[in-house]
C-alpha atoms as a PDB file:
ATOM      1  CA  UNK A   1       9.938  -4.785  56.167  1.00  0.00           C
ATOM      2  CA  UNK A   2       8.722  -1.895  54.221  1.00  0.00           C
ATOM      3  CA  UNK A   3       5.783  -2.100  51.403  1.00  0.00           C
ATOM      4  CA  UNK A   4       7.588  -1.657  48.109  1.00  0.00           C
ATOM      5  CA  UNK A   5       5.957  -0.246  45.313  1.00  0.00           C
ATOM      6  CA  UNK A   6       7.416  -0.066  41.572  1.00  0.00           C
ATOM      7  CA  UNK A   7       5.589   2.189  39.700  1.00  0.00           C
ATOM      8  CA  UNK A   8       6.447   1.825  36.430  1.00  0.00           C
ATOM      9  CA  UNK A   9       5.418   2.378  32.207  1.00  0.00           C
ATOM     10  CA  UNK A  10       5.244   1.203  28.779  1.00  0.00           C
ATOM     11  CA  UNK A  11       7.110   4.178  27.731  1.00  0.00           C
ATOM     12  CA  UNK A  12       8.399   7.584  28.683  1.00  0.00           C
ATOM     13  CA  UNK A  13       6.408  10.774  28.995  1.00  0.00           C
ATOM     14  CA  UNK A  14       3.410   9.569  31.046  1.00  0.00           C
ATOM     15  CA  UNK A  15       4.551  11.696  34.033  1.00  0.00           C
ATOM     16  CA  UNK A  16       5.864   8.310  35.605  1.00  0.00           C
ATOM     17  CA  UNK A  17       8.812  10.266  37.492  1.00  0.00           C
ATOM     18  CA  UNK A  18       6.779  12.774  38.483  1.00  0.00           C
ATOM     19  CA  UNK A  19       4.268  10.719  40.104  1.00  0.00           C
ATOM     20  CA  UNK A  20       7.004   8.870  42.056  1.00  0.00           C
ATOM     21  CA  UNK A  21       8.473  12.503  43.450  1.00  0.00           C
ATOM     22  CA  UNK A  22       5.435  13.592  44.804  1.00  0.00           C
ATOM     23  CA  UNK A  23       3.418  10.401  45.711  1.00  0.00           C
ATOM     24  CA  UNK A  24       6.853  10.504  48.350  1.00  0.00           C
ATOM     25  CA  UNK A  25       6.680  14.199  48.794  1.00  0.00           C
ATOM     26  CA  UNK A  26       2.869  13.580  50.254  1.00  0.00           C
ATOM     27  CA  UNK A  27       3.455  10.395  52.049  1.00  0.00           C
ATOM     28  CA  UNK A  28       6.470  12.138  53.983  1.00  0.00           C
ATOM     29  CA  UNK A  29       4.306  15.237  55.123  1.00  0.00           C
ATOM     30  CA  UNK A  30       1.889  12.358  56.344  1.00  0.00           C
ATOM     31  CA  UNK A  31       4.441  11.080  58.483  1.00  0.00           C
ATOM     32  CA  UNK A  32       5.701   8.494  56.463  1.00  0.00           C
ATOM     33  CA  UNK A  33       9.177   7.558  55.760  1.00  0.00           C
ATOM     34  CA  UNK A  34       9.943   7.213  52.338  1.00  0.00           C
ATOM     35  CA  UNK A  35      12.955   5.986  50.355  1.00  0.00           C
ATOM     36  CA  UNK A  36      12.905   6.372  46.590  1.00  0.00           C
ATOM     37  CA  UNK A  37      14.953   4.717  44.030  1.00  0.00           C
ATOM     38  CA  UNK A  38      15.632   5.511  40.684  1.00  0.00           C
ATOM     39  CA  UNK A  39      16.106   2.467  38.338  1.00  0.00           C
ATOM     40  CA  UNK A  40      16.182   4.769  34.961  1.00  0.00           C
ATOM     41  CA  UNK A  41      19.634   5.424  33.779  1.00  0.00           C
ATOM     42  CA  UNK A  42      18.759   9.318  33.094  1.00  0.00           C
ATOM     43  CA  UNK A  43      18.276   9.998  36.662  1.00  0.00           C
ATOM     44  CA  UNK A  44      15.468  12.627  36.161  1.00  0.00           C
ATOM     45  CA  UNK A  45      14.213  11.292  39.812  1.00  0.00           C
ATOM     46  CA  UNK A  46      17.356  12.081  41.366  1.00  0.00           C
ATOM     47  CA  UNK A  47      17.510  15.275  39.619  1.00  0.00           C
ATOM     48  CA  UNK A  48      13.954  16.156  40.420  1.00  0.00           C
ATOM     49  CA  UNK A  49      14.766  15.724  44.405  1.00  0.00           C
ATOM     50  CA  UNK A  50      17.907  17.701  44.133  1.00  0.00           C
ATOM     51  CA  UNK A  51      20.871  14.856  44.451  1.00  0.00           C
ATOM     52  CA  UNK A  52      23.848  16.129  43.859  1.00  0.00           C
ATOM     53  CA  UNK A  53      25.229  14.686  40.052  1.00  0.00           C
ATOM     54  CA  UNK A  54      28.489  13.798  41.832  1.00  0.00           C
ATOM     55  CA  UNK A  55      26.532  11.732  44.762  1.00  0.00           C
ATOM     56  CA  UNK A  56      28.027   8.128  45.243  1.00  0.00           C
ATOM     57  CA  UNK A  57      27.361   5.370  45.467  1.00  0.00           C
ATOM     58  CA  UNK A  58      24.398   4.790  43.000  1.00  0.00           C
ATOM     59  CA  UNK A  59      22.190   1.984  42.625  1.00  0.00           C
ATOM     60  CA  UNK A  60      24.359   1.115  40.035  1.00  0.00           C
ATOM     61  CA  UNK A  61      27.100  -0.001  42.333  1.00  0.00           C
ATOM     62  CA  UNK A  62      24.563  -1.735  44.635  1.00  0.00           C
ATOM     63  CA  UNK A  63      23.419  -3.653  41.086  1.00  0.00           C
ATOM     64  CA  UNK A  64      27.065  -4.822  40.645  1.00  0.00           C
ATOM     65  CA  UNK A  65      28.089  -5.466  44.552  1.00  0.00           C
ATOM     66  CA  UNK A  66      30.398  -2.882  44.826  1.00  0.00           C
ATOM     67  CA  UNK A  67      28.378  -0.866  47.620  1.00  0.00           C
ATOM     68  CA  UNK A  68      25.177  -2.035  49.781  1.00  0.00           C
ATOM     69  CA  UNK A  69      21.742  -0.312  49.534  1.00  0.00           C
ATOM     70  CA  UNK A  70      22.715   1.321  52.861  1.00  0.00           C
ATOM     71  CA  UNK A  71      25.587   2.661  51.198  1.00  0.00           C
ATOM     72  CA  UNK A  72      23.797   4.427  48.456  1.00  0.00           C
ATOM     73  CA  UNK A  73      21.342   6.517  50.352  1.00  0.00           C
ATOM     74  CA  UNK A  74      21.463   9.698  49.834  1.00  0.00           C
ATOM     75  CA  UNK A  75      18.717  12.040  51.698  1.00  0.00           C
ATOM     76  CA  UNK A  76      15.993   9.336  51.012  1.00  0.00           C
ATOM     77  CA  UNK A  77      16.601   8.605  47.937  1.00  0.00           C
ATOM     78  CA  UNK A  78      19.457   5.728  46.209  1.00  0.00           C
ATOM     79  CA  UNK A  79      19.867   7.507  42.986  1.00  0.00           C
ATOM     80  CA  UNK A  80      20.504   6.639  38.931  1.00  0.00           C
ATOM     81  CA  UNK A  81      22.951   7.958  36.410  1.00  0.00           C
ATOM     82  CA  UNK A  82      24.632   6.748  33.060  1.00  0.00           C
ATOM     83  CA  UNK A  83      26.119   4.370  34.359  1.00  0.00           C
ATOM     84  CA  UNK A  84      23.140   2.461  35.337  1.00  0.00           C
ATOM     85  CA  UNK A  85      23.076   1.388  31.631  1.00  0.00           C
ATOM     86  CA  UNK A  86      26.287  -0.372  31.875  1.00  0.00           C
ATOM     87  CA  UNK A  87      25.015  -1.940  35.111  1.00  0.00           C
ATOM     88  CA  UNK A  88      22.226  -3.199  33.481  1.00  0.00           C
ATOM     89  CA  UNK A  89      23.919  -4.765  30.717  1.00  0.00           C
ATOM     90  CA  UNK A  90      26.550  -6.508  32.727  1.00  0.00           C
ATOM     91  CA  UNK A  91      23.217  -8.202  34.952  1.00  0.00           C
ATOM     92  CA  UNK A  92      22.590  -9.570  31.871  1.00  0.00           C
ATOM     93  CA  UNK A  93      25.193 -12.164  31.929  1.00  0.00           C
ATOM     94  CA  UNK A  94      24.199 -13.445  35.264  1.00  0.00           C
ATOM     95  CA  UNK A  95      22.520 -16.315  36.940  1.00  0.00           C
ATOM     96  CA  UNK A  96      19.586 -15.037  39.238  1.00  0.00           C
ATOM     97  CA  UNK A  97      19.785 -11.585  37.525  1.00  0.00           C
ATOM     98  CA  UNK A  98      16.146 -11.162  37.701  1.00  0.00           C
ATOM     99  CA  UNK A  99      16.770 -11.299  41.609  1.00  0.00           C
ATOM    100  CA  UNK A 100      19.550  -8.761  42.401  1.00  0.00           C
ATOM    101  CA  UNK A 101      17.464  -5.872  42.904  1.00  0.00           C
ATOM    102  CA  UNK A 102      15.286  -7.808  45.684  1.00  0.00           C
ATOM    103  CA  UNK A 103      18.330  -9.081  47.518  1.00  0.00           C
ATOM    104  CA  UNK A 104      19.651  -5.870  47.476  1.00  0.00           C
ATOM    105  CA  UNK A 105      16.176  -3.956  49.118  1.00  0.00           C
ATOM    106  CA  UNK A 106      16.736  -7.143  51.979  1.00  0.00           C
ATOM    107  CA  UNK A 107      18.778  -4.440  53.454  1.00  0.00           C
ATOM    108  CA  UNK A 108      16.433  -1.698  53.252  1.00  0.00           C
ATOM    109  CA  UNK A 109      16.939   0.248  56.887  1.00  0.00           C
ATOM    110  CA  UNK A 110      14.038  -0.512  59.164  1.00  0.00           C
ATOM    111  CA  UNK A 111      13.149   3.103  59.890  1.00  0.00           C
ATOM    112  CA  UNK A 112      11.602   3.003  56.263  1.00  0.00           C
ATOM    113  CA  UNK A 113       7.773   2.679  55.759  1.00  0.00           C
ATOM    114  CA  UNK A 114       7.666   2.632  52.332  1.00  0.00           C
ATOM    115  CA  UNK A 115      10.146   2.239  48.915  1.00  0.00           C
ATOM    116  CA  UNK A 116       8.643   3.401  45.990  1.00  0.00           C
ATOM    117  CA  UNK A 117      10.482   2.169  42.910  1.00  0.00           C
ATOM    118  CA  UNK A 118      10.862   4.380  39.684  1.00  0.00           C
ATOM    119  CA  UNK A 119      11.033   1.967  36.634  1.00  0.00           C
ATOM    120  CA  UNK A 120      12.916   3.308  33.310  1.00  0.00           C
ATOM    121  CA  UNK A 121       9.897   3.677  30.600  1.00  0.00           C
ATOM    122  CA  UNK A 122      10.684   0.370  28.932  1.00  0.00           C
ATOM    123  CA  UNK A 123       9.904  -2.934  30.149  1.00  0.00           C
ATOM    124  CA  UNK A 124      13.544  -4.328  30.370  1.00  0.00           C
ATOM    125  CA  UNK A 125      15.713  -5.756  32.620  1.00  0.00           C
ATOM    126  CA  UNK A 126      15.814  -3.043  35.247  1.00  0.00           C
ATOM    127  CA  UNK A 127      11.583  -3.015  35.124  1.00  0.00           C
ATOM    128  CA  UNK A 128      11.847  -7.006  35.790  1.00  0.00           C
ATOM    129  CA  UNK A 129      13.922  -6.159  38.827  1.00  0.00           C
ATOM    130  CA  UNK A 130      11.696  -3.755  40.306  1.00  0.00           C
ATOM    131  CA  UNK A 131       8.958  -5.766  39.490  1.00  0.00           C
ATOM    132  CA  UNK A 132      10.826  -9.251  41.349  1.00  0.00           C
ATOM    133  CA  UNK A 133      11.219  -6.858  43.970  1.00  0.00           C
ATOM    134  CA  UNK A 134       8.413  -5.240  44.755  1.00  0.00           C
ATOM    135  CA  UNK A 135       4.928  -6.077  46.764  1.00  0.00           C
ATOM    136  CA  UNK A 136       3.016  -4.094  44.349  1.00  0.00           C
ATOM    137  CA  UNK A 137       2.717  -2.736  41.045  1.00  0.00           C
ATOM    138  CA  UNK A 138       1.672   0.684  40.067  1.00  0.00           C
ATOM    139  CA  UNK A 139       1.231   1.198  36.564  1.00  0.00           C
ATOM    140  CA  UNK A 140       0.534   4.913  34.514  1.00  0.00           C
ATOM    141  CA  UNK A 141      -0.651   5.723  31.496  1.00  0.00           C
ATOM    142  CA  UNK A 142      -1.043   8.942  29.402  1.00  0.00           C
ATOM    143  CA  UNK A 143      -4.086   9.837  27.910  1.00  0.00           C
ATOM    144  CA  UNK A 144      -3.677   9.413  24.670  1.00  0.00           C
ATOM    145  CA  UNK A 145      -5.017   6.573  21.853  1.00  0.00           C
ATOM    146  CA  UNK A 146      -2.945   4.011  23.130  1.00  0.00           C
ATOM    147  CA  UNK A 147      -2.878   3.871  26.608  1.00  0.00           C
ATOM    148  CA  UNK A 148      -4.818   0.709  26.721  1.00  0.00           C
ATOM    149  CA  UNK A 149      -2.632  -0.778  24.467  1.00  0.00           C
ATOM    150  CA  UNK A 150       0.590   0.537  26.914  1.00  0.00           C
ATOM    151  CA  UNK A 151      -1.300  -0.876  29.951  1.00  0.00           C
ATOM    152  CA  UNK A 152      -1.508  -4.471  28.513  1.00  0.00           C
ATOM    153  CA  UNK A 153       1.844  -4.653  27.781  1.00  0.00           C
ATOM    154  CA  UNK A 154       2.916  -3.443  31.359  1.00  0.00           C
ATOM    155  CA  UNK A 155      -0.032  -5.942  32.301  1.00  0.00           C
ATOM    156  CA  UNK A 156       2.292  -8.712  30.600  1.00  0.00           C
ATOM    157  CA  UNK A 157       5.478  -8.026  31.861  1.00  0.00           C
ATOM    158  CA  UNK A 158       4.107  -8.273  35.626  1.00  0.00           C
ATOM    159  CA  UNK A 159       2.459 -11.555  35.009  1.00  0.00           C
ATOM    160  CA  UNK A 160       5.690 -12.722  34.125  1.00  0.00           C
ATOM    161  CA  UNK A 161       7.481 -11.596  37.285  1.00  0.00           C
ATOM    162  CA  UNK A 162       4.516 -12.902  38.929  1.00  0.00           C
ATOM    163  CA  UNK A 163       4.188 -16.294  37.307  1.00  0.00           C
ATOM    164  CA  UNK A 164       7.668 -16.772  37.644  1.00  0.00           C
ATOM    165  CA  UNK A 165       9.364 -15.553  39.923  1.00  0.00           C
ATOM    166  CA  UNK A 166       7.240 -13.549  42.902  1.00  0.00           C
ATOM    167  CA  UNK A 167       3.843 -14.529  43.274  1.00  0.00           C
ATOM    168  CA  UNK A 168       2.377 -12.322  45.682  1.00  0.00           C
ATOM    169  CA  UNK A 169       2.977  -9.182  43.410  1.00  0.00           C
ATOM    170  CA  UNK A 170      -0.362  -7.680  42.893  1.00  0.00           C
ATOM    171  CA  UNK A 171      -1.417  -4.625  40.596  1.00  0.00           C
ATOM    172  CA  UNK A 172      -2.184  -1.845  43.186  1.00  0.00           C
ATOM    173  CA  UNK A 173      -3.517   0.169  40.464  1.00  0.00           C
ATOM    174  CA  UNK A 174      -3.632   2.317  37.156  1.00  0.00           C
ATOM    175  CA  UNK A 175      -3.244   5.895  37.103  1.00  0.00           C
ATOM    176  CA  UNK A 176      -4.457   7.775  34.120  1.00  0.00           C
ATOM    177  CA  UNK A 177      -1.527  10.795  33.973  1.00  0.00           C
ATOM    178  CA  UNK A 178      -1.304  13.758  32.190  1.00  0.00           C
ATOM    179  CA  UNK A 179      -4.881  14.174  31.260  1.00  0.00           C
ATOM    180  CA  UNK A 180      -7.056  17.082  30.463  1.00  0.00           C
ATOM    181  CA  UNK A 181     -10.578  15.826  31.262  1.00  0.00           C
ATOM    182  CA  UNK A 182     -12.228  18.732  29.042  1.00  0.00           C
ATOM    183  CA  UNK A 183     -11.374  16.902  26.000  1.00  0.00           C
ATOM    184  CA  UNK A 184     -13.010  14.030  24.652  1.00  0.00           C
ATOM    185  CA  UNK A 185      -9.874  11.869  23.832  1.00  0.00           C
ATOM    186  CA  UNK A 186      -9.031  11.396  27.456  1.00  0.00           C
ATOM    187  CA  UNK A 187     -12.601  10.403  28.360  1.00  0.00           C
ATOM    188  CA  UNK A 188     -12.133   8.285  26.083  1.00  0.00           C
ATOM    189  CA  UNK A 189      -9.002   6.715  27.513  1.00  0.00           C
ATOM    190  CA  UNK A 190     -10.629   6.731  30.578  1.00  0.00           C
ATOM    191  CA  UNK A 191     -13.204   5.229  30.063  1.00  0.00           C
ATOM    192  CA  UNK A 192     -11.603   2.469  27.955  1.00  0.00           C
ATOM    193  CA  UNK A 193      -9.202   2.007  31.542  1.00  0.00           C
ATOM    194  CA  UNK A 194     -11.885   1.455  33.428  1.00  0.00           C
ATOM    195  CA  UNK A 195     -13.906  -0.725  30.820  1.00  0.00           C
ATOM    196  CA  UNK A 196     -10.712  -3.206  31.090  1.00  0.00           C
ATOM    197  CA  UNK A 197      -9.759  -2.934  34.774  1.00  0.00           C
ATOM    198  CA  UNK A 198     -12.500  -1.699  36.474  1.00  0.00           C
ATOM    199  CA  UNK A 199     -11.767  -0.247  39.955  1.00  0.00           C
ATOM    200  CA  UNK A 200      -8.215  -1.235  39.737  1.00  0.00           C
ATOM    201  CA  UNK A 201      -8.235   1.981  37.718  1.00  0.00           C
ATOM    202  CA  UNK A 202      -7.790   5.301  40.795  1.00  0.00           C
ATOM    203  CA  UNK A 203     -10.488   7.398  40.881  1.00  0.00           C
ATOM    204  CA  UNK A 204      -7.760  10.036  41.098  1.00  0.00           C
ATOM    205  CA  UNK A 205      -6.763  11.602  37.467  1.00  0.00           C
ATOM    206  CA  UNK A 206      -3.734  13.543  37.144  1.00  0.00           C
ATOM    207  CA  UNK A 207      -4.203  16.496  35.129  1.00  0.00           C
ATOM    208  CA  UNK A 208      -1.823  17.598  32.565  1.00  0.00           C
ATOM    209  CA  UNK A 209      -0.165  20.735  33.282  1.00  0.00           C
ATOM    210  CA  UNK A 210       3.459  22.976  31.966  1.00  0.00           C
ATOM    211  CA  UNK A 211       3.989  23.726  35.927  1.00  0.00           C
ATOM    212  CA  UNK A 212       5.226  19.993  36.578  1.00  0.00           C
ATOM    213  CA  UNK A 213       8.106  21.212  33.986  1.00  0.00           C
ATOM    214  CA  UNK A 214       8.571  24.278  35.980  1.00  0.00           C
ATOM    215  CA  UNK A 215       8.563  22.387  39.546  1.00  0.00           C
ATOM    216  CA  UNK A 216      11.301  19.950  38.502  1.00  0.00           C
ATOM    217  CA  UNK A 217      13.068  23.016  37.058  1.00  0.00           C
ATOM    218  CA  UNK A 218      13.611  24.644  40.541  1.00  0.00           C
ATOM    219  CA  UNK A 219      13.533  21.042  42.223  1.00  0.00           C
ATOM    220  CA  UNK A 220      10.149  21.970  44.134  1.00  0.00           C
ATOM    221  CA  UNK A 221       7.148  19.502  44.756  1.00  0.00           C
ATOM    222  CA  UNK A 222       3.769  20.324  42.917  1.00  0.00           C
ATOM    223  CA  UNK A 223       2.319  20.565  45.870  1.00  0.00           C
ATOM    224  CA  UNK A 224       4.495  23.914  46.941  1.00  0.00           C
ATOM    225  CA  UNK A 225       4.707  25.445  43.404  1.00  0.00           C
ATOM    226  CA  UNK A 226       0.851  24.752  42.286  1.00  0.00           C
ATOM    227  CA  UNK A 227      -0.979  23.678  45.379  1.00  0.00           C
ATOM    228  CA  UNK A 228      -4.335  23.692  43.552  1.00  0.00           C
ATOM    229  CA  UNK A 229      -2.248  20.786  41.088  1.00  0.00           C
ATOM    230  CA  UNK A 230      -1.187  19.075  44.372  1.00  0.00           C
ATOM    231  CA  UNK A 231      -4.560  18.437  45.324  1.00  0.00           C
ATOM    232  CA  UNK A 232      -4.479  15.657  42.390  1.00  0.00           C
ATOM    233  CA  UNK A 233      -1.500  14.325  44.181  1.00  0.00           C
ATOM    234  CA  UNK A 234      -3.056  14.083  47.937  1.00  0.00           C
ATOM    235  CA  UNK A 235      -6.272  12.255  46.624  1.00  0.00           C
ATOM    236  CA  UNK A 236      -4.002   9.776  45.003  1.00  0.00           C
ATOM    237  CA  UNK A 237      -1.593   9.419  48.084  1.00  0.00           C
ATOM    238  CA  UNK A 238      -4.826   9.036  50.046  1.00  0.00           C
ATOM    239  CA  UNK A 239      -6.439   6.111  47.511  1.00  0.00           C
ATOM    240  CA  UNK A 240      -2.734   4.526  47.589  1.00  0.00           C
ATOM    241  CA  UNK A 241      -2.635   4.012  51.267  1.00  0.00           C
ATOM    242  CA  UNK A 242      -6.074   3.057  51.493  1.00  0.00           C
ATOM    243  CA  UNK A 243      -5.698  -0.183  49.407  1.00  0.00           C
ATOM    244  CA  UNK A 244      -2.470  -0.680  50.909  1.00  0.00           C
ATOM    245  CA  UNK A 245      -4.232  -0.864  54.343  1.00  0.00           C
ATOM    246  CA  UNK A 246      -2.513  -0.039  57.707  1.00  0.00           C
ATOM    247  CA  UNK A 247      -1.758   3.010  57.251  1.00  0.00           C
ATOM    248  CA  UNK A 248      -5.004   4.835  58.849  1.00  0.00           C
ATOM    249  CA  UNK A 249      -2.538   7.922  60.699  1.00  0.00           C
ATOM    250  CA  UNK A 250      -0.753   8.755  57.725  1.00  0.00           C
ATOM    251  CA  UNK A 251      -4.388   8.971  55.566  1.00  0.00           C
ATOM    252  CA  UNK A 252      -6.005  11.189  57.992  1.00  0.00           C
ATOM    253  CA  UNK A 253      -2.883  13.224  58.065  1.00  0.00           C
ATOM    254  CA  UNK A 254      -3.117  13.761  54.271  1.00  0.00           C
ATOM    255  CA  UNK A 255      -6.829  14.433  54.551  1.00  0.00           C
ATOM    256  CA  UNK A 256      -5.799  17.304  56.782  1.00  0.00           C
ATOM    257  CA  UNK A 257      -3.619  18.788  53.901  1.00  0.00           C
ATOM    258  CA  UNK A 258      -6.334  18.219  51.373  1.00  0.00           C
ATOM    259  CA  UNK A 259      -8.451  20.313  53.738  1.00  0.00           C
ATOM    260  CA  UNK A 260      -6.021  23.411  54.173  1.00  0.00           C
END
């Protein structure tokens, strides 16, 4: 079975999505197979990899048992629309609804290494799936006043899937996004991370740029359309994999990019 991550928020804007498109863009050029899923109903991940609007199934249909996870796969990725809002209201009136997602991923193809899971920026239903789901927890936070704050509350919803209903789900780690580390504020938020949760918190710091805008615009990774941005990417592809463990071929391979 393949490790599955869900990588998820307190809210929107904290470069979640993004960090989901290219932590698979850098795994893949290090030899990794890689299925995304988008679980957010405004399908910016399936948009930012280029699925067509008109692709079907979605993950909505494997939600409600009209298609299976097979079935939805479309280049690598299962992807999200509208219609995943419906979905997600109608799992509300079921018994075991915290568990579709996971029986669903039970028929993840083989071939797969990894299935990185992009949350919607709430901590709803969908989130509680991923979360029931998932092997490991990857939470972001912009740098801003309240990231802390944002982190707990992520913090709170996983101890509930964990307490509850999967405990081996661990916190894999917390990426500060969308930072400029010239200003004081996000040292601040930082250093108020890693005051909390210590080295759970990736040495790895995304830094806040307009070219992640322009990449998803023409449907490119970082890495191809600002390479120097990329970089940011690759260190935190290569810290990933190094706490996942096992995956020793695939972190050299990165390295290599790093080093071009």
């Amino acid at each position: 079975m393949p490790v599955t991550i869900a990588i998820l928020s307190q809210k929107g804007g904290t470069g979640k999505t993004t960090a989901v498109r290219t932590l698979a863009d850098v795994m893949r050029r290090g030899g990794l197979d890689v299925l995304a899923v988008d679980l957010d109903p405004q399908g910016n991940l399936s948009d930012y990899l280029d699925v067509p609007p008109e692709a079907g199934p979605t993950v909505s249909e494997v939600l409600g048992g009209g298609a299976t996870l097979t079935q939805a796969i479309h280049g690598d990725v299962v992807p999200a629309n509208l219609s995943l809002a419906e979905a997600e209201l109608a799992l509300g009136g079921r018994i075991g609804r915290e568990m579709t997602l996971r029986r669903a991923l039970q028929q993840t193809p083989e071939r797969y290494d990894i299935v990185l899971l992009d949350c919607p920026p709430s901590l709803g239903l969908l989130t509680v799936n991923a979360l029931v789901a998932a092997d490991w927890a990857l939470i972001t936070a912009e740098a801003q006043y309240f990231a802390l704050q944002g982190v707990e509350q992520a913090m709170q919803v996983l101890d509930v899937a964990r307490d509850s209903l999967n405990p081996p789900l661990a916190l894999l780690g917390v990426l500060l996004n969308l930072a400029d580390m010239r200003t004081v504020h996000s040292r601040e938020a930082l250093a108020s991370l890693r005051e909390r949760f210590g080295e759970k918190v990736f040495g790895s710091v995304i830094r806040s740029s307009i070219a992640y805008a322009e990449s998803a615009e023409r449907a490119l990774s970082i890495v191809e359309h600002r390479p120097d941005l990329g970089r940011d990417y690759i260190a935190l592809a290569g810290e990933v994999l190094e706490r996942l463990g096992g995956f020793e071929q695939a972190r050299r391979s990165i390295a290599q990019i790093s080093s071009t």
